[in-house]
N, C-alpha and C. Protein backbone atom coordinates (compact mmCIF):
# COMPACT_ATOMS: atom_id res chain seq x y z
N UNK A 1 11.91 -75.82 138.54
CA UNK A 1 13.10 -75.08 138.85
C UNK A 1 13.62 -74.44 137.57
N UNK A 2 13.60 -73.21 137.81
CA UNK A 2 14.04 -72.73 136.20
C UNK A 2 15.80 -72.81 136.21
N UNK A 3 16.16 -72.69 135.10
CA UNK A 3 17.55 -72.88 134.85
C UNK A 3 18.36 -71.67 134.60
N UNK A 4 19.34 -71.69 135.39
CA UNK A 4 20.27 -70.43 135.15
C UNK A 4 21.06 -70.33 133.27
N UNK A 5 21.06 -69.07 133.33
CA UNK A 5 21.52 -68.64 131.68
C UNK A 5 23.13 -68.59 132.28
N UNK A 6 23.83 -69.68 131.61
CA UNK A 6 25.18 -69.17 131.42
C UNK A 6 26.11 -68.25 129.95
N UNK A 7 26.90 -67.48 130.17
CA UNK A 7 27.19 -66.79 128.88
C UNK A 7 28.56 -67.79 128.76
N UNK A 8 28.78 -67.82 127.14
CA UNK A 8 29.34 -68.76 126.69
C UNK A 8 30.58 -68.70 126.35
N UNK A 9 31.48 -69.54 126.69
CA UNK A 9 32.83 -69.08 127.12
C UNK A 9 33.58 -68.16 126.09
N UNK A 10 32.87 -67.76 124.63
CA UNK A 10 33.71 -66.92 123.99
C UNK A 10 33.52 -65.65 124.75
N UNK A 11 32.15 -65.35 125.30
CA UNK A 11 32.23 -64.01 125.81
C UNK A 11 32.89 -63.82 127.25
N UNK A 12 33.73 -64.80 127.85
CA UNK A 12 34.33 -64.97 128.97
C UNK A 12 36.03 -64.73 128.29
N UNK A 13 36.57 -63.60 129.61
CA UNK A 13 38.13 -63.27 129.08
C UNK A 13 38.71 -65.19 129.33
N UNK A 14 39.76 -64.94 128.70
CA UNK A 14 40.88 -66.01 128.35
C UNK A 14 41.55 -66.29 129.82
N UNK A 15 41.78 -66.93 130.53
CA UNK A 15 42.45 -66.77 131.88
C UNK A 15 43.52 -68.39 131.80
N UNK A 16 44.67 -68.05 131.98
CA UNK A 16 45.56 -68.38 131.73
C UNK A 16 45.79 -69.57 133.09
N UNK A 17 46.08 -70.58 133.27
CA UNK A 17 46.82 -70.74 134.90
C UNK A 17 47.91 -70.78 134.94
N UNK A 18 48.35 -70.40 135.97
CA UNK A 18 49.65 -70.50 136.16
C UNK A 18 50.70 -71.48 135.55
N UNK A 19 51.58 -71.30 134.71
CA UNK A 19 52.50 -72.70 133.96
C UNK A 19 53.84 -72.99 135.45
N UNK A 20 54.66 -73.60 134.57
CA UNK A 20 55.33 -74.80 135.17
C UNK A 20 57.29 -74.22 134.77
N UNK A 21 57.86 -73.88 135.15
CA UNK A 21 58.95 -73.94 134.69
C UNK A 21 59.55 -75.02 134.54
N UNK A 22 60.37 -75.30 133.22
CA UNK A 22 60.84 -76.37 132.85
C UNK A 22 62.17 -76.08 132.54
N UNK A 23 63.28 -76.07 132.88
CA UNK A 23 64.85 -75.65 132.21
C UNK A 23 64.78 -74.16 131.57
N UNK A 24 64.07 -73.71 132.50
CA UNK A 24 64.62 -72.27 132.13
C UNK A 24 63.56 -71.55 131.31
N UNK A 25 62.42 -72.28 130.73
CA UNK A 25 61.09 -71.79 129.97
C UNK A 25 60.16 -71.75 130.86
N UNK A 26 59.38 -70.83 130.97
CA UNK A 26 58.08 -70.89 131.50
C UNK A 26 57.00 -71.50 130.11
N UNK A 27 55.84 -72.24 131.37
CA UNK A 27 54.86 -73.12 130.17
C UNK A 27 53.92 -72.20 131.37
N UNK A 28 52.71 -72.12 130.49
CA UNK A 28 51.45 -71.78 130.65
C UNK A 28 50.36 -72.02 130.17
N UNK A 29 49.93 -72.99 130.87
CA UNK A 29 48.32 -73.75 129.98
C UNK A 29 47.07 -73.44 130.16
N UNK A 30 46.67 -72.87 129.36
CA UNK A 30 45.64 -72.20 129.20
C UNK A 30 44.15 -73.30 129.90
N UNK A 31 42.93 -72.78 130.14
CA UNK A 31 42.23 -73.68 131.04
C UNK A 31 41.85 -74.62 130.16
N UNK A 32 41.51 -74.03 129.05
CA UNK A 32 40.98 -75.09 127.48
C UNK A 32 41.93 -76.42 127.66
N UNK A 33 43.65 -75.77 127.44
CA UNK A 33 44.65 -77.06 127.50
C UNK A 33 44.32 -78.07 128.48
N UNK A 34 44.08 -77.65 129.26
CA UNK A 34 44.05 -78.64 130.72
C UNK A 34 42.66 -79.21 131.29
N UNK A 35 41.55 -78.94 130.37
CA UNK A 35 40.48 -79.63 130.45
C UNK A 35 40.58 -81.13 129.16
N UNK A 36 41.39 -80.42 128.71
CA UNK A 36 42.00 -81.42 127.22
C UNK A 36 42.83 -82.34 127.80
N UNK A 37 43.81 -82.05 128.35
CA UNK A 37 44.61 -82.77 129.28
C UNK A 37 43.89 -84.14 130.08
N UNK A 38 42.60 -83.57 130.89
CA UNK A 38 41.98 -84.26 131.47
C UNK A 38 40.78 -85.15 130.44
N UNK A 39 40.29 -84.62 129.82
CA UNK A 39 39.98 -85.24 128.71
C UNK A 39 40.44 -86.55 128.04
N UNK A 40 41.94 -86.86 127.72
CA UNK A 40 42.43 -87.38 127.28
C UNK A 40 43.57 -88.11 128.21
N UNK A 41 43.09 -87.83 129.44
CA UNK A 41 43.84 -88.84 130.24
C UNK A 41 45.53 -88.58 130.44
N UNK A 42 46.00 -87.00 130.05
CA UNK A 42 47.38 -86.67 129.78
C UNK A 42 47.93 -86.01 130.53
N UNK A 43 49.31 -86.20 131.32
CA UNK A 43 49.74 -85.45 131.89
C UNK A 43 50.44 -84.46 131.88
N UNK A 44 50.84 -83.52 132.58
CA UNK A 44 51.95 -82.23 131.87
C UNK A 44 53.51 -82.63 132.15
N UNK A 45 53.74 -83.92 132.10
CA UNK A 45 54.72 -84.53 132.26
C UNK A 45 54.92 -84.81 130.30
N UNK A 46 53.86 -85.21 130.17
CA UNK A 46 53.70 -86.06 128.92
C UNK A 46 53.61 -84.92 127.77
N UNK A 47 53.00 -83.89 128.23
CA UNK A 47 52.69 -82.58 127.45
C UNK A 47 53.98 -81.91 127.36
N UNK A 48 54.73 -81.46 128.34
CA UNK A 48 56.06 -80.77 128.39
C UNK A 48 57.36 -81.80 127.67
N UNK A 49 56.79 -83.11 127.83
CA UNK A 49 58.20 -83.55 126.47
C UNK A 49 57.99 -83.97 125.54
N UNK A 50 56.40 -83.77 124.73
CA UNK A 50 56.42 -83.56 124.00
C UNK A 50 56.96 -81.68 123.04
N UNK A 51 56.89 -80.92 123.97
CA UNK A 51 57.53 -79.76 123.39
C UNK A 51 58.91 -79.36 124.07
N UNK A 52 59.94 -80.39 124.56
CA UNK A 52 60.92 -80.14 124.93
C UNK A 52 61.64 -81.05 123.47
N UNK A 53 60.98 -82.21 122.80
CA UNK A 53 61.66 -83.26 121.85
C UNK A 53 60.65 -83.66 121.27
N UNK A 54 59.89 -82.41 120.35
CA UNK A 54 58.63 -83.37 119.93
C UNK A 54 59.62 -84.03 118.71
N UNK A 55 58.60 -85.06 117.96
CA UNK A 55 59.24 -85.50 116.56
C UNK A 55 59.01 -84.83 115.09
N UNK A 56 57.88 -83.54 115.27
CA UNK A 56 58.10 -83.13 114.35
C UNK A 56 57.53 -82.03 114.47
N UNK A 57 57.33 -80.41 114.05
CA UNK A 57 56.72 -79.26 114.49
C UNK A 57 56.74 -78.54 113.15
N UNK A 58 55.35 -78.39 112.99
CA UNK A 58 54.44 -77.82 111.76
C UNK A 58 53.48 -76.40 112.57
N UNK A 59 53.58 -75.56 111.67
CA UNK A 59 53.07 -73.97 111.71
C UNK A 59 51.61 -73.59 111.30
N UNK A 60 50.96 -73.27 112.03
CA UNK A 60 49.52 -72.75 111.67
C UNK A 60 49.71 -71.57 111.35
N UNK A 61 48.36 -70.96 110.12
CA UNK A 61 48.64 -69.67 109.68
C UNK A 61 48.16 -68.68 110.61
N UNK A 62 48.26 -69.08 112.02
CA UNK A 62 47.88 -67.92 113.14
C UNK A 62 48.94 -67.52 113.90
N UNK A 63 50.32 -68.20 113.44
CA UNK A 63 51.14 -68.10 114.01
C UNK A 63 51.64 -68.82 115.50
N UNK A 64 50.49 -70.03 115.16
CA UNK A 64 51.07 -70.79 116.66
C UNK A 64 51.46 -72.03 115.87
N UNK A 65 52.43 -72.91 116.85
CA UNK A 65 53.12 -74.19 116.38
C UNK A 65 52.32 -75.08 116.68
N UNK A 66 52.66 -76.48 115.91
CA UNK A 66 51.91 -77.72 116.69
C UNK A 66 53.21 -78.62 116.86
N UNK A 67 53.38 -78.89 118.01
CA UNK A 67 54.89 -80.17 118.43
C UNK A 67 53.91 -81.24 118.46
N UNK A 68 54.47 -82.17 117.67
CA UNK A 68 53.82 -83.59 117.70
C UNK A 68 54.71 -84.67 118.33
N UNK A 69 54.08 -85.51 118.82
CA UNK A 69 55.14 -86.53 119.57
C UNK A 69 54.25 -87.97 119.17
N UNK A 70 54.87 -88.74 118.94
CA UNK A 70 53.66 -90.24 118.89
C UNK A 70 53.69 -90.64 120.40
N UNK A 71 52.59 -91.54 120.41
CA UNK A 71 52.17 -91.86 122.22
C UNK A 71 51.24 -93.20 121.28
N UNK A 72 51.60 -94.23 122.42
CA UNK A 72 50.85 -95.37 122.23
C UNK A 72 48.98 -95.37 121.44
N UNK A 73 48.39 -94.06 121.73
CA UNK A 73 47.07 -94.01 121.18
C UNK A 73 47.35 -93.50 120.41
N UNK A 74 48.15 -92.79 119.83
CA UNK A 74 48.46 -92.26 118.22
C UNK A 74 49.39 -91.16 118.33
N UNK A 75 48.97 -89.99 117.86
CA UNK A 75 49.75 -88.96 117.62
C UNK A 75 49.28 -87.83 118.95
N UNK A 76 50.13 -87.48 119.56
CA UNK A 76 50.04 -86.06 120.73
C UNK A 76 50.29 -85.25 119.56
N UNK A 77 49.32 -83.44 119.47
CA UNK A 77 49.75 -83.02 119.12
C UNK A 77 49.62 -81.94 120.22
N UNK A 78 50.42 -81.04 120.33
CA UNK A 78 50.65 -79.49 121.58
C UNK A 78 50.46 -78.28 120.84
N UNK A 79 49.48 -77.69 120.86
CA UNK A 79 49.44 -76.14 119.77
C UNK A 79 49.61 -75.04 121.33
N UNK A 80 50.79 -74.73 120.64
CA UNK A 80 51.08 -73.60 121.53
C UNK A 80 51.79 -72.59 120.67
N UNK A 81 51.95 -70.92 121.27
CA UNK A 81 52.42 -69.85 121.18
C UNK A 81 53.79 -69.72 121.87
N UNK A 82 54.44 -68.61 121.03
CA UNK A 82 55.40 -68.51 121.98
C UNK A 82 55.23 -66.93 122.33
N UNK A 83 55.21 -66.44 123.94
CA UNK A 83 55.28 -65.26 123.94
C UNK A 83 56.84 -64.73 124.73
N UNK A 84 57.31 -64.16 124.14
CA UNK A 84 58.97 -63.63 125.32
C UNK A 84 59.39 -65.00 125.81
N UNK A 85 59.66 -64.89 126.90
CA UNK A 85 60.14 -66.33 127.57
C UNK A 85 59.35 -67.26 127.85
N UNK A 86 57.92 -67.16 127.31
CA UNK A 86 56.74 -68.12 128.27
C UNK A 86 55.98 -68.77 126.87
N UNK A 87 55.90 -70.14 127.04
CA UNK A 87 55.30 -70.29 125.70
C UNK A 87 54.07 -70.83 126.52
N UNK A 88 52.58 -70.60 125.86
CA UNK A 88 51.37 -71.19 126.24
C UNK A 88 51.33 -71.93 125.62
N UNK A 89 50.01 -73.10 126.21
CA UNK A 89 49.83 -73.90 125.69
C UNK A 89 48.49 -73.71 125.85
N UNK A 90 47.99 -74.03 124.38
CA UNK A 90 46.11 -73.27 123.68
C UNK A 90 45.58 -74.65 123.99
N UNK A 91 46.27 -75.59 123.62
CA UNK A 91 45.51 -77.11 123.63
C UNK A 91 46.17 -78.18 123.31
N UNK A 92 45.33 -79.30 123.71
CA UNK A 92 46.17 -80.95 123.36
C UNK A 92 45.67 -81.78 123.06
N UNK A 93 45.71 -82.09 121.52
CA UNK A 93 44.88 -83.09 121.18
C UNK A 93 45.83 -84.36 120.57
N UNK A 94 44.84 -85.71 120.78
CA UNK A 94 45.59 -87.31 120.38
C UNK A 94 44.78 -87.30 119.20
N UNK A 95 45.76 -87.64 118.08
CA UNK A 95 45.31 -87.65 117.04
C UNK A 95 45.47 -89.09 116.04
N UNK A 96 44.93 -89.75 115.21
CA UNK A 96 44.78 -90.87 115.00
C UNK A 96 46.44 -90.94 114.31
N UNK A 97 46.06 -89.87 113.37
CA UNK A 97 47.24 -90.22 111.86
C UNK A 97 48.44 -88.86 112.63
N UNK A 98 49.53 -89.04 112.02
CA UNK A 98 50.30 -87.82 112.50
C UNK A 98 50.34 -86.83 111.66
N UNK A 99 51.16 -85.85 111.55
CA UNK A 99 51.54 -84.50 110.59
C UNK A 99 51.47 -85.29 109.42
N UNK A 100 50.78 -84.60 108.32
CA UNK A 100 51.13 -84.64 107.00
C UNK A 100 52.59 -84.61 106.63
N UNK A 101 53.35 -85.17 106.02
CA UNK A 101 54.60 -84.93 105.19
C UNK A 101 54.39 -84.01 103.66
N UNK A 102 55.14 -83.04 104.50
CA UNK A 102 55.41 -82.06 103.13
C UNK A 102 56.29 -82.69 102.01
């Protein structure tokens, strides 16, 4: 049985799903976020307060944030954008150690 060629998700557009309104923000998690989500056993319960009260929020030089929150397996961190009223969310990763201290 020969095997089908798949093309690899960089050459596939970005497709967004539908987000979640939360107090007045729209969230939008990208499919990456929410395979991460599932990945890591996390819900968008758990994801959305960490960026409603994370404990600490550090800047990538691409211009997206990371909200960190601690969670019993270590550190949540949330890298998201903000666009107009809708902030995405790119991804979610548990991380051992938390943010560096500047």
């Amino acid at each position: 049985m020969a095997m089908a060629v798949l093309p690899s998700d960089a050459s596939l557009p970005r497709k967004d799903v539908p987000g979640v309104e939360i107090r007045g923000t729209m969230r939008r998690f990208t499919r990456h976020a929410r395979n991460r989500m599932c990945l890591y056993h996390l819900t968008e319960a758990e994801v959305s307060d960490a960026l409603r009260q994370p404990d600490r929020v550090t800047s990538t030089s691409h211009g997206e944030q990371h909200a960190w929150k601690p969670i019993p397996r270590g550190w949540l961190r949330v890298t998201c954008v903000k666009e107009d009223q809708t902030t995405i969310v790119i991804t979610v990763t548990v991380r051992r150690r938390g943010p560096e201290e500047s």
